[in-house]
C-alpha atoms as a PDB file:
ATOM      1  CA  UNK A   1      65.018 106.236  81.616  1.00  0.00           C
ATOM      2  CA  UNK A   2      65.823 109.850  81.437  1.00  0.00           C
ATOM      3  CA  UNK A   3      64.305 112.437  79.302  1.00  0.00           C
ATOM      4  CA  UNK A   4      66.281 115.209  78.037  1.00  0.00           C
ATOM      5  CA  UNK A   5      66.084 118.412  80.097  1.00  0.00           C
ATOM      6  CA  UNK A   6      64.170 121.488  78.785  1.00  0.00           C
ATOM      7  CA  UNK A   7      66.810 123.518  78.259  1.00  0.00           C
ATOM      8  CA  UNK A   8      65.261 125.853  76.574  1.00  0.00           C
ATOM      9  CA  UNK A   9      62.403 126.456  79.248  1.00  0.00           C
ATOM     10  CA  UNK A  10      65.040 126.374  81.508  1.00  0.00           C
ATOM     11  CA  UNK A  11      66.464 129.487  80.167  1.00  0.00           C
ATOM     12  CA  UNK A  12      63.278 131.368  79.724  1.00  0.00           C
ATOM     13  CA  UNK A  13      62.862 129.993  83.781  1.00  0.00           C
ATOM     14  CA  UNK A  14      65.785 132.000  85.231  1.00  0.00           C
ATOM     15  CA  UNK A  15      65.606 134.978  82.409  1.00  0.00           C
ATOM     16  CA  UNK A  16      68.834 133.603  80.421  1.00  0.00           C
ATOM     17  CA  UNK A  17      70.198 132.814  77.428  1.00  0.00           C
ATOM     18  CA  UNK A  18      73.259 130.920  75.538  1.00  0.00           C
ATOM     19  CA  UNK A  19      76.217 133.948  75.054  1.00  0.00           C
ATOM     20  CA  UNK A  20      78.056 133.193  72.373  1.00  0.00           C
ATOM     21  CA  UNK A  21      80.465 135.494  74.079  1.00  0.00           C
ATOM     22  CA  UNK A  22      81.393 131.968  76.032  1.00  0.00           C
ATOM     23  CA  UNK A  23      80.587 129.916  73.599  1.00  0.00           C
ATOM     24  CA  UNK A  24      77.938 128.217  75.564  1.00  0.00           C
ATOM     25  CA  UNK A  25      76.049 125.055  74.466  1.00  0.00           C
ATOM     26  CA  UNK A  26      74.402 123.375  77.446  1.00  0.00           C
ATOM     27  CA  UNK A  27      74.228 119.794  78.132  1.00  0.00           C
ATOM     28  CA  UNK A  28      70.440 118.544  78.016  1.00  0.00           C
ATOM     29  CA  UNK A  29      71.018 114.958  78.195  1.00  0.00           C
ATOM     30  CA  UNK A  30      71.079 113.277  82.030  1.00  0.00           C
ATOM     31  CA  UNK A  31      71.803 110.076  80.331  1.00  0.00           C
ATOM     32  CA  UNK A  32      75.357 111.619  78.933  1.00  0.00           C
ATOM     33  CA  UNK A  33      76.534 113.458  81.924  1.00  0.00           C
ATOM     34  CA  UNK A  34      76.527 109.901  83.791  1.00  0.00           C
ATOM     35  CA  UNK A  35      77.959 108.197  80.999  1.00  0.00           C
ATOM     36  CA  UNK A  36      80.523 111.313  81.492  1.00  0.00           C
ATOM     37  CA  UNK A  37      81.386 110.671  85.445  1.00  0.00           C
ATOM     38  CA  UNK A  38      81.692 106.328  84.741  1.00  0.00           C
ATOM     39  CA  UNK A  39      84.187 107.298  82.010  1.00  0.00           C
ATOM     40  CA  UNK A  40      85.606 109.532  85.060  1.00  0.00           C
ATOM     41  CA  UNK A  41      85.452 106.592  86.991  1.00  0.00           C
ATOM     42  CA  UNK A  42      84.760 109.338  90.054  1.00  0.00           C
ATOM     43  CA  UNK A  43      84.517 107.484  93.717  1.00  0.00           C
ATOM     44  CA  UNK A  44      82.658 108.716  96.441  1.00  0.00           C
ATOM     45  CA  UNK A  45      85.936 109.955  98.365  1.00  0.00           C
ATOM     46  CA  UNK A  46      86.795 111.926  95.040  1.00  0.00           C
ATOM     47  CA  UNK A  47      87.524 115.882  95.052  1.00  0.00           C
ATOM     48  CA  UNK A  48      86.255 117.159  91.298  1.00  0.00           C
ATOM     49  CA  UNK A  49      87.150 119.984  89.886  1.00  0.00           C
ATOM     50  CA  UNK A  50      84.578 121.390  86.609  1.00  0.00           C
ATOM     51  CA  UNK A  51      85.272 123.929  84.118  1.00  0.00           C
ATOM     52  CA  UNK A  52      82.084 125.631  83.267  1.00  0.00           C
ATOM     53  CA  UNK A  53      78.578 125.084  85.278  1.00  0.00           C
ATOM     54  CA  UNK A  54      76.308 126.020  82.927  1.00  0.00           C
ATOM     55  CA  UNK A  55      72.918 124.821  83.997  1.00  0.00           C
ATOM     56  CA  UNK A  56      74.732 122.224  86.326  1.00  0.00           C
ATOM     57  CA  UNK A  57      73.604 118.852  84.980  1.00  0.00           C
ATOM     58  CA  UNK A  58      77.154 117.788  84.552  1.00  0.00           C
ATOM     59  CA  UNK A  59      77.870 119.297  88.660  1.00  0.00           C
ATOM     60  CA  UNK A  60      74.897 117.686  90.158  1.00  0.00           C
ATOM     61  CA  UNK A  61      75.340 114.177  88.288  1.00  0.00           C
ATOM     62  CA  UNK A  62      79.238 114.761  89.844  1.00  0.00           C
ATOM     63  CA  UNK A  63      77.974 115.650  93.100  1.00  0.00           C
ATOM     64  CA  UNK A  64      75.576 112.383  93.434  1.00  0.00           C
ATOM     65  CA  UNK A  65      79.193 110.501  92.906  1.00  0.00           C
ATOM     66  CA  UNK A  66      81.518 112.676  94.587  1.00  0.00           C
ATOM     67  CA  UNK A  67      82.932 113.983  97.851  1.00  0.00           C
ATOM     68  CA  UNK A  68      83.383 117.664  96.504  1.00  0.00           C
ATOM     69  CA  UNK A  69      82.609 119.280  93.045  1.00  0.00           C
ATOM     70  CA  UNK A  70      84.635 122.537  92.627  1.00  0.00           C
ATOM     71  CA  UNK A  71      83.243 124.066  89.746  1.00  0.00           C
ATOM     72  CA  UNK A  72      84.008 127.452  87.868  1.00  0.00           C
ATOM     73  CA  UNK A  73      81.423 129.967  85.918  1.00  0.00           C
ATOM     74  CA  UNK A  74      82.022 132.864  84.976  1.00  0.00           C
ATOM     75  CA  UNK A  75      79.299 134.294  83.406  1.00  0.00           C
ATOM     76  CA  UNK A  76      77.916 136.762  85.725  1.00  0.00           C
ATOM     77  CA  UNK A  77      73.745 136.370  84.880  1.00  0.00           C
ATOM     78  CA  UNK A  78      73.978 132.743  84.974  1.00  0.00           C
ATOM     79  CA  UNK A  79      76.048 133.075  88.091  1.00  0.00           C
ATOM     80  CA  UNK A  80      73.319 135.012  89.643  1.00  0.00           C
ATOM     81  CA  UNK A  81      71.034 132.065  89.156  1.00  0.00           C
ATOM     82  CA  UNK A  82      72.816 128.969  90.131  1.00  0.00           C
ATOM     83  CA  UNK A  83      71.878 128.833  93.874  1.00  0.00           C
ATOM     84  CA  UNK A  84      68.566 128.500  92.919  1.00  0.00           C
ATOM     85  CA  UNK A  85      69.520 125.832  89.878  1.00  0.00           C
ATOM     86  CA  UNK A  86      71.804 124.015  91.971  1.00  0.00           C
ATOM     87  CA  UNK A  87      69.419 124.618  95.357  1.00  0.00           C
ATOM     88  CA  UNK A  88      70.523 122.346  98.368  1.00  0.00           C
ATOM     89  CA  UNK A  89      73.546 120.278  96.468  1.00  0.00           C
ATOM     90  CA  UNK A  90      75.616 121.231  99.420  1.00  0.00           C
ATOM     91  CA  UNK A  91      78.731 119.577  98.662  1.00  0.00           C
ATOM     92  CA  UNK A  92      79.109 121.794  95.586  1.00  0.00           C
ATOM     93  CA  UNK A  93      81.504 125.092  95.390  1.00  0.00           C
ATOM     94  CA  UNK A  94      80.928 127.594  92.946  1.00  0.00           C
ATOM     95  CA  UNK A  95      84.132 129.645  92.164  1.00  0.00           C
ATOM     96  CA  UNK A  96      82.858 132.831  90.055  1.00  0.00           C
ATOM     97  CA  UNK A  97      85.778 133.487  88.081  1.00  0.00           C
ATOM     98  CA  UNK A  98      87.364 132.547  84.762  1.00  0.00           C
ATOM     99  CA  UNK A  99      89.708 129.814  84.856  1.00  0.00           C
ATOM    100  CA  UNK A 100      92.487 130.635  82.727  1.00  0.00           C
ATOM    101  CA  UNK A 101      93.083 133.397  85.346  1.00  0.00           C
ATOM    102  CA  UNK A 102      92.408 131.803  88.717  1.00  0.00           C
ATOM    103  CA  UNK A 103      95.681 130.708  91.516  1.00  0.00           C
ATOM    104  CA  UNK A 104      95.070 126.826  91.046  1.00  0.00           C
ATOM    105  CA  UNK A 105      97.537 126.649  93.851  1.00  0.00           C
ATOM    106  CA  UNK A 106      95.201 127.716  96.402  1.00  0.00           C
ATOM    107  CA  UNK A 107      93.142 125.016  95.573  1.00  0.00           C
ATOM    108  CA  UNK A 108      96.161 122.367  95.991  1.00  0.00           C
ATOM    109  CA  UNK A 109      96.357 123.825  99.443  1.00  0.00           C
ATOM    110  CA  UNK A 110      92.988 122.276 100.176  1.00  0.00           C
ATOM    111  CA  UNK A 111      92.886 119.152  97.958  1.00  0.00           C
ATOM    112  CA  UNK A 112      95.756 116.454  97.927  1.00  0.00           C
ATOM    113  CA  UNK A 113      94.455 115.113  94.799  1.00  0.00           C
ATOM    114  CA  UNK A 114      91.959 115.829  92.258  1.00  0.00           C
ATOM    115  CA  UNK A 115      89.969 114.948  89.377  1.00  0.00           C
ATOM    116  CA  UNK A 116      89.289 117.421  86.502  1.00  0.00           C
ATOM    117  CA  UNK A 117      85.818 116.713  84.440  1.00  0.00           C
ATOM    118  CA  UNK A 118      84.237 118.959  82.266  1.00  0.00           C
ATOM    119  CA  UNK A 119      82.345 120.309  79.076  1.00  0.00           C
ATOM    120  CA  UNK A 120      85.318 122.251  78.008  1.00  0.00           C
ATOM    121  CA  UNK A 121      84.117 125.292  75.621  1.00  0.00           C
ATOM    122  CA  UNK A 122      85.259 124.675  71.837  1.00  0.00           C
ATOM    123  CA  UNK A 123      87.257 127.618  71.560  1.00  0.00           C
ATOM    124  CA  UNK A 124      89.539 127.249  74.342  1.00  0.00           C
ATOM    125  CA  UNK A 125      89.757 123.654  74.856  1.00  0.00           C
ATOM    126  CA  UNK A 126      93.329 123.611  74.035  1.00  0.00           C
ATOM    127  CA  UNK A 127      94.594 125.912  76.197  1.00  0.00           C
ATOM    128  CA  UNK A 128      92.453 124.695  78.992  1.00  0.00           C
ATOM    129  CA  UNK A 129      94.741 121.457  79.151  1.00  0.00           C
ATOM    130  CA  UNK A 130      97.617 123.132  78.445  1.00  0.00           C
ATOM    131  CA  UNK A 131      96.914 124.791  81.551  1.00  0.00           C
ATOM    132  CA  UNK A 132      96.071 121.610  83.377  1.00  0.00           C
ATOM    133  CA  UNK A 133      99.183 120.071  82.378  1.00  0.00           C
ATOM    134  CA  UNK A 134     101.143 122.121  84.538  1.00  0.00           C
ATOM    135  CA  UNK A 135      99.292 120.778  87.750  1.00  0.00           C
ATOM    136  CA  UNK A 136     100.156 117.669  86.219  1.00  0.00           C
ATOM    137  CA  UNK A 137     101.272 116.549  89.584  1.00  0.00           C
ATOM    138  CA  UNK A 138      97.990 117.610  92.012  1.00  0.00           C
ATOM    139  CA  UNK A 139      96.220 115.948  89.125  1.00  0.00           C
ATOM    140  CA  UNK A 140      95.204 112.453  89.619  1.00  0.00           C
ATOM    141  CA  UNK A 141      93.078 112.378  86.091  1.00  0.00           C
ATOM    142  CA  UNK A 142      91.233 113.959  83.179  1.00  0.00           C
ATOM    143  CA  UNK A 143      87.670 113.282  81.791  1.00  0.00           C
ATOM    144  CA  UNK A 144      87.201 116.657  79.115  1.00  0.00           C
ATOM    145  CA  UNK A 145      85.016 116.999  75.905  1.00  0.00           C
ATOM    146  CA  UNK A 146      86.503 118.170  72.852  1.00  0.00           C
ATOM    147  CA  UNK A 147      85.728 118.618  69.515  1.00  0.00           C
ATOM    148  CA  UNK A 148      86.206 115.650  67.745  1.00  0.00           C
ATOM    149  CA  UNK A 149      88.901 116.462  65.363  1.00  0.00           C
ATOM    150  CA  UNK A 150      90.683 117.861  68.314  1.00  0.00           C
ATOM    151  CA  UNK A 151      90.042 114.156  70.008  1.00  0.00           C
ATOM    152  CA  UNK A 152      91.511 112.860  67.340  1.00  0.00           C
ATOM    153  CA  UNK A 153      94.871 114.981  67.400  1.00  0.00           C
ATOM    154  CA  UNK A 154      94.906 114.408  70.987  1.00  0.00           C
ATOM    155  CA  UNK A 155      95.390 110.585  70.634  1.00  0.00           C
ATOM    156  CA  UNK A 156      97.363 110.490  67.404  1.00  0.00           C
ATOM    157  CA  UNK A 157     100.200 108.291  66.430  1.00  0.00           C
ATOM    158  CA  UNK A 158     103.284 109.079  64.462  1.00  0.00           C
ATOM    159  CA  UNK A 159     102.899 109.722  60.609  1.00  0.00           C
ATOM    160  CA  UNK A 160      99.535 110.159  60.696  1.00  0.00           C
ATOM    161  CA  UNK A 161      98.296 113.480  59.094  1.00  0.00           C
ATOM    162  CA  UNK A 162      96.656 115.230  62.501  1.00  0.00           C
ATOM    163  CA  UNK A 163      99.620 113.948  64.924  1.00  0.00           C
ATOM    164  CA  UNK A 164     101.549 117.641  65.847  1.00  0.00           C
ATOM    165  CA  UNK A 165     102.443 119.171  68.832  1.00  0.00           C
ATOM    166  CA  UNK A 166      99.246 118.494  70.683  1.00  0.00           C
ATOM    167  CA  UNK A 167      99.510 114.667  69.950  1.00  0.00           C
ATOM    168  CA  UNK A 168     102.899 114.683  71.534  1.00  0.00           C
ATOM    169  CA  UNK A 169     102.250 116.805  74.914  1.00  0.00           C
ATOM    170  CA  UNK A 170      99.030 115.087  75.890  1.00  0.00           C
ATOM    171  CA  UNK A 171     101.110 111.512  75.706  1.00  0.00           C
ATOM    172  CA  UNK A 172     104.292 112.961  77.293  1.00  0.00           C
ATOM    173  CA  UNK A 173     102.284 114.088  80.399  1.00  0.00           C
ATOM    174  CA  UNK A 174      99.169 111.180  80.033  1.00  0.00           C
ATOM    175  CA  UNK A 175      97.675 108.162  78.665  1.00  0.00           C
ATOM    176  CA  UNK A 176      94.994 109.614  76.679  1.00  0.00           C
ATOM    177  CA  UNK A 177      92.027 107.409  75.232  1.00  0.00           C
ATOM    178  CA  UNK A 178      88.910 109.029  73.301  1.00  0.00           C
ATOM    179  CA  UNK A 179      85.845 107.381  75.676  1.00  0.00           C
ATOM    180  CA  UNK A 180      82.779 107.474  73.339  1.00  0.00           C
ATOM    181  CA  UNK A 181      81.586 110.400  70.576  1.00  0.00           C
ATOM    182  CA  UNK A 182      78.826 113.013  71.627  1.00  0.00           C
ATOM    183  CA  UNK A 183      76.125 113.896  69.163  1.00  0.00           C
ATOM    184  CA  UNK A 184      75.791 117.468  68.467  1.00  0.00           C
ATOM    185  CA  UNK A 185      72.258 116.755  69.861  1.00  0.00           C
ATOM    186  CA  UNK A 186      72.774 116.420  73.405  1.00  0.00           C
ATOM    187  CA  UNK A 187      73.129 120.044  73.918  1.00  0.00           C
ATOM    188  CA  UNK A 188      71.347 123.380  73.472  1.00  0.00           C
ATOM    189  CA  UNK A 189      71.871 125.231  70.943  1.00  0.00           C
ATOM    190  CA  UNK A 190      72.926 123.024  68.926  1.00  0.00           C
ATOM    191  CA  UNK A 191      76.478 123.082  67.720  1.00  0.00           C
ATOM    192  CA  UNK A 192      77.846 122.463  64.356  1.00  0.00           C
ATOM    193  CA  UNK A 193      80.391 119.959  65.443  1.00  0.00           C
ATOM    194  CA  UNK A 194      80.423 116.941  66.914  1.00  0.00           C
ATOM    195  CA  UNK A 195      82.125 116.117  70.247  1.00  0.00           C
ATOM    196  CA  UNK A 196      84.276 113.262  71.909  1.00  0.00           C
ATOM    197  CA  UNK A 197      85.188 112.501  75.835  1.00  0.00           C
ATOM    198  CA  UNK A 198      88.691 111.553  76.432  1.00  0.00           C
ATOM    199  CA  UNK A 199      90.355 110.748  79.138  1.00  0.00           C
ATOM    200  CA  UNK A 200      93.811 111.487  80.483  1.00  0.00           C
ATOM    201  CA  UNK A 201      95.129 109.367  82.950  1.00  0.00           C
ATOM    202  CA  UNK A 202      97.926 111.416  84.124  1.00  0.00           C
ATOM    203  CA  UNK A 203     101.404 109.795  84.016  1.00  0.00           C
ATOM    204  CA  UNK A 204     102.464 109.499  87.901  1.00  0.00           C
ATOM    205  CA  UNK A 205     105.707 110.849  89.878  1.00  0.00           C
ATOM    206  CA  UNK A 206     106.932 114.097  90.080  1.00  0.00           C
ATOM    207  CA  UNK A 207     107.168 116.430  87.860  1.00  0.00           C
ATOM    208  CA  UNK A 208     110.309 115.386  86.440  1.00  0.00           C
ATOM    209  CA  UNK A 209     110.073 111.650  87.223  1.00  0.00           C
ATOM    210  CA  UNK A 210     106.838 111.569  85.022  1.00  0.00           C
ATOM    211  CA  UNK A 211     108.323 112.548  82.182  1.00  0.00           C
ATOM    212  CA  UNK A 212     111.473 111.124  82.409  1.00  0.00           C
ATOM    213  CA  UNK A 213     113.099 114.942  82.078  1.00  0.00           C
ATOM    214  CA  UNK A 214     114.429 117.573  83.941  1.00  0.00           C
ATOM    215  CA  UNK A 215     111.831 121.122  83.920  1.00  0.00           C
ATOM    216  CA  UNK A 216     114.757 122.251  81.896  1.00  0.00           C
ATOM    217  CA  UNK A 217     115.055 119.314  79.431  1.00  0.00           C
ATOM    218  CA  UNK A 218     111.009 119.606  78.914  1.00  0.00           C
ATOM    219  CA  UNK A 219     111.468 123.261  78.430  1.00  0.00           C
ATOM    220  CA  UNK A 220     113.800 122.303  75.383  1.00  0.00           C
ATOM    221  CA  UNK A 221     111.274 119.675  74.242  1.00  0.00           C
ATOM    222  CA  UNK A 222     108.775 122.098  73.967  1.00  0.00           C
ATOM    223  CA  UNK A 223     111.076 124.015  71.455  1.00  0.00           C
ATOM    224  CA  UNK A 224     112.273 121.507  69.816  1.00  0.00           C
ATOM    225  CA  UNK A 225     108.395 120.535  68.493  1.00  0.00           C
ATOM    226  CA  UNK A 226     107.509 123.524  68.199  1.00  0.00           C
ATOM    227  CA  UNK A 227     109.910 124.175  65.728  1.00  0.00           C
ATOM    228  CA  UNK A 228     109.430 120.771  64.289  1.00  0.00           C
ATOM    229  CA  UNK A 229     106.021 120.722  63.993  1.00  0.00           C
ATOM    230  CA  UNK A 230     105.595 124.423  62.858  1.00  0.00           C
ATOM    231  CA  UNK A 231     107.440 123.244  59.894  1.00  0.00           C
ATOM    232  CA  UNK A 232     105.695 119.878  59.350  1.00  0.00           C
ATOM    233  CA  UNK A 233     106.549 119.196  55.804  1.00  0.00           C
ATOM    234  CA  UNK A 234     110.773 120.140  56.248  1.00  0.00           C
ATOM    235  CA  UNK A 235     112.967 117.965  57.037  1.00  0.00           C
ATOM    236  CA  UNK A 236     114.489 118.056  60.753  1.00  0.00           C
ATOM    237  CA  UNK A 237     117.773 119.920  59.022  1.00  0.00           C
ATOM    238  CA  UNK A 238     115.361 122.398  58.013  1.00  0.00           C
ATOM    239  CA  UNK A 239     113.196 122.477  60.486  1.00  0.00           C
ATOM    240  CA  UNK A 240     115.351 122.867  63.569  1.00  0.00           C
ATOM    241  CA  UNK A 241     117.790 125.494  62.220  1.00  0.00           C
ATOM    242  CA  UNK A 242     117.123 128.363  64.263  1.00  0.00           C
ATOM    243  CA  UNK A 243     117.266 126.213  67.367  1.00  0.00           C
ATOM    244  CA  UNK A 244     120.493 123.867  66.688  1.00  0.00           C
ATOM    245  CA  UNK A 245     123.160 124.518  64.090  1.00  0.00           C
ATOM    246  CA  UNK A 246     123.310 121.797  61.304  1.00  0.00           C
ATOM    247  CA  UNK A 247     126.683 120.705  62.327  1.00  0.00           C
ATOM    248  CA  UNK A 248     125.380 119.867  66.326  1.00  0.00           C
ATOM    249  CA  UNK A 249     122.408 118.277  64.832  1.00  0.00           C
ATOM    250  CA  UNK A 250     124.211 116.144  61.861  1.00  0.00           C
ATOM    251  CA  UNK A 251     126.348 114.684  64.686  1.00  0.00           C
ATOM    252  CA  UNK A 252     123.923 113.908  67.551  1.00  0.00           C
ATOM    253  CA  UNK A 253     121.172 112.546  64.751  1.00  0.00           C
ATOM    254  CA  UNK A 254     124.495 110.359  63.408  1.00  0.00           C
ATOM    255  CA  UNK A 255     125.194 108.920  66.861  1.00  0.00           C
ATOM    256  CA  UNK A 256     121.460 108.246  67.359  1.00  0.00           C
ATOM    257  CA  UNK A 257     121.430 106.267  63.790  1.00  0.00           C
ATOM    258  CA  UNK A 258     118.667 109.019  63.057  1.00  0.00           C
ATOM    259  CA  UNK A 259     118.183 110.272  59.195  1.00  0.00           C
ATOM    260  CA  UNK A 260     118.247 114.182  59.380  1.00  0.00           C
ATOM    261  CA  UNK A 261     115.664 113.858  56.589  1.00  0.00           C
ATOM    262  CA  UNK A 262     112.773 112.544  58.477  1.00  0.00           C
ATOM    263  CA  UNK A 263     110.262 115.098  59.190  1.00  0.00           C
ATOM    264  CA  UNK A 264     109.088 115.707  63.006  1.00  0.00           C
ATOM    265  CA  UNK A 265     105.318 114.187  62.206  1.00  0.00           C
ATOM    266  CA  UNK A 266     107.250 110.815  61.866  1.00  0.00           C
ATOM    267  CA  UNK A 267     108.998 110.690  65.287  1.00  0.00           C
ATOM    268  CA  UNK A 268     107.513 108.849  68.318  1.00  0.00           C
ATOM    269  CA  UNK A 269     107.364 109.845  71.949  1.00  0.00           C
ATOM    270  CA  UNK A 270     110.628 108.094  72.468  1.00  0.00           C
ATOM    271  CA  UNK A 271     112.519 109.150  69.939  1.00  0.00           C
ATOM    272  CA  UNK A 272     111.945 112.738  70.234  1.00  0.00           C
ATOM    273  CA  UNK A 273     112.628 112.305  74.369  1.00  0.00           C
ATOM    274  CA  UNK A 274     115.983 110.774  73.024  1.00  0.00           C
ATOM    275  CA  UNK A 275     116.674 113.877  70.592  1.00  0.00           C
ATOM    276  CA  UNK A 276     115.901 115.919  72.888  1.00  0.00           C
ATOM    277  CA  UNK A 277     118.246 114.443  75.795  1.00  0.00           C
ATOM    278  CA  UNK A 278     121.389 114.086  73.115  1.00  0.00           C
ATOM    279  CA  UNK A 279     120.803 118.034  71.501  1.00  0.00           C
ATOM    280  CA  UNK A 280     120.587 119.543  75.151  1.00  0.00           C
ATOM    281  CA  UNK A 281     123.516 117.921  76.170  1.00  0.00           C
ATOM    282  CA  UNK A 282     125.449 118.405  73.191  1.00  0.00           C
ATOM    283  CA  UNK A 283     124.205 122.392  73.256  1.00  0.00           C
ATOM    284  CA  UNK A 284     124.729 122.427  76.983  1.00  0.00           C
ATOM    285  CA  UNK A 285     123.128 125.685  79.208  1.00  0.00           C
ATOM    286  CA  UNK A 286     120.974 125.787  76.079  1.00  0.00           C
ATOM    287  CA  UNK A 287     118.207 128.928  75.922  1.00  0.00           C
ATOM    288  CA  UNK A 288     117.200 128.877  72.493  1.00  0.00           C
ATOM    289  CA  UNK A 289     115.429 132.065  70.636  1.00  0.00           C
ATOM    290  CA  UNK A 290     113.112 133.466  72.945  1.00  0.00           C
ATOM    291  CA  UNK A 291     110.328 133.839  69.757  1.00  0.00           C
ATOM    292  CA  UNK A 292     109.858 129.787  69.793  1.00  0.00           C
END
């Protein structure tokens, strides 16, 4: 059985402390971080890629399963201390930079496929995967933690009050399942929240067979709920005016047998992949306003 690490002592060990600059709440709990890498189902001929060290219990309970952890810090004091926190784990690579910011391409150059697991901080969790989800196709799958409520929007279904723009990305791109719920307890400090692991198994093909749509087609997508959803309670006539005039969209929702009254929040996947198909070909070399 595992006890939970001493973070704090930890800490005090290597002269640091949790920035809230980074929003940094460390895992303390062994137990979880293997839970973690089974929900990753990560094989020993696995290539991982983590998003945030911290005090590495996540990396090293990777790096007993994996071929290769790839892991990112960027917060310079705690960088300074990993090689001694991490000591002789040899098949794990430290990349000391944020990110949000950092060529992922270089590291497709290296790794056919990957698989992304990680403690995601709170505050950028969102546009993390966002930024995953345009590797889509070097990605094999995702294992993240999220706040719960944003676990919950994640794997949302039509007409439900949470399902938005969020809801309908992750399931274009993935098949996303929440895994198990995290006490706040597990880490150090502890948070206010509570946390879930989901998991994305990424939707395979290219980048266009995946999704069933040209880059182009997904670009319009994108504006289309956008505009939808940043309007939730207005009707798709209202909703989708700046994008499509009413006339275009009174005839394509006609020959669809779609009401023009529904909101956006009640459409599924499909439906708004079919919307989207009929308006870009009825709009042609559409653009749309460069604000959406």
């Amino acid at each position: 059985m595992h006890l939970p690490v001493d973070v704090k002592a930890t800490l005090q060990k290597y002269e640091l402390s949790a920035s809230q600059k980074f929003s940094q709440n460390f895992l303390k709990d062994e137990q979880l971080a293997e839970r973690i890498v089974k929900a990753a189902q990560i094989q020993a001929e696995d290539s991982v890629l983590e998003i945030g060290t911290g005090l590495g219990i996540l990396t090293k309970a990777l790096a007993k399963n994996a071929a290769k952890v790839i892991t990112f810090e960027k917060d310079k004091k705690l960088l300074a201390q990993l090689p001694f926190i991490l000591q002789t784990e040899t098949q794990i690579e430290v990349i000391p930079q944020d990110f949000l910011t950092y060529d992922l391409s270089i590291l497709q150059k290296r790794f056919k496929k990957i698989k992304v697991v990680a403690n995601l901080p709170f505050h950028i969790s969102t546009e993390v995967l966002f930024h995953l989800f345009e590797y889509r196709g070097w990605i094999e799958s995702m294992t993240l933690m999220f706040q719960k409520e944003v676990a919950e929007r994640i794997v949302s279904k039509p007409g439900t009050k949470v399902y938005g723009i969020l809801s309908v990305l992750s399931q274009l791109y993935s098949t996303p399942k929440i895994c198990f719920s995290v006490s706040p307890h597990c880490f150090y400090p502890v948070p206010k929240v509570s946390a879930s692991i989901v998991n994305f198994q990424m939707k395979e093909g290219s980048l266009t067979q995946d999704i069933g749509l040209s880059s182009l087609k997904e670009k319009f997508l994108i504006k289309l709920v956008k505009s939808g959803f940043g309007q939730r309670r207005k009707t798709l006539l209202n909703s989708l005016k700046k994008l499509v005039s009413p006339e275009v969209l009174k005839k394509v929702t006609a020959h669809l047998g779609i009401d023009v009254k529904r909101r956006m929040e009640t459409f599924s996947l499909e439906e708004i992949k079919k919307l989207t198909e009929a308006l870009y070909l009825e709009s042609g070399d559409f653009t749309g306003p460069k604000d959406l």
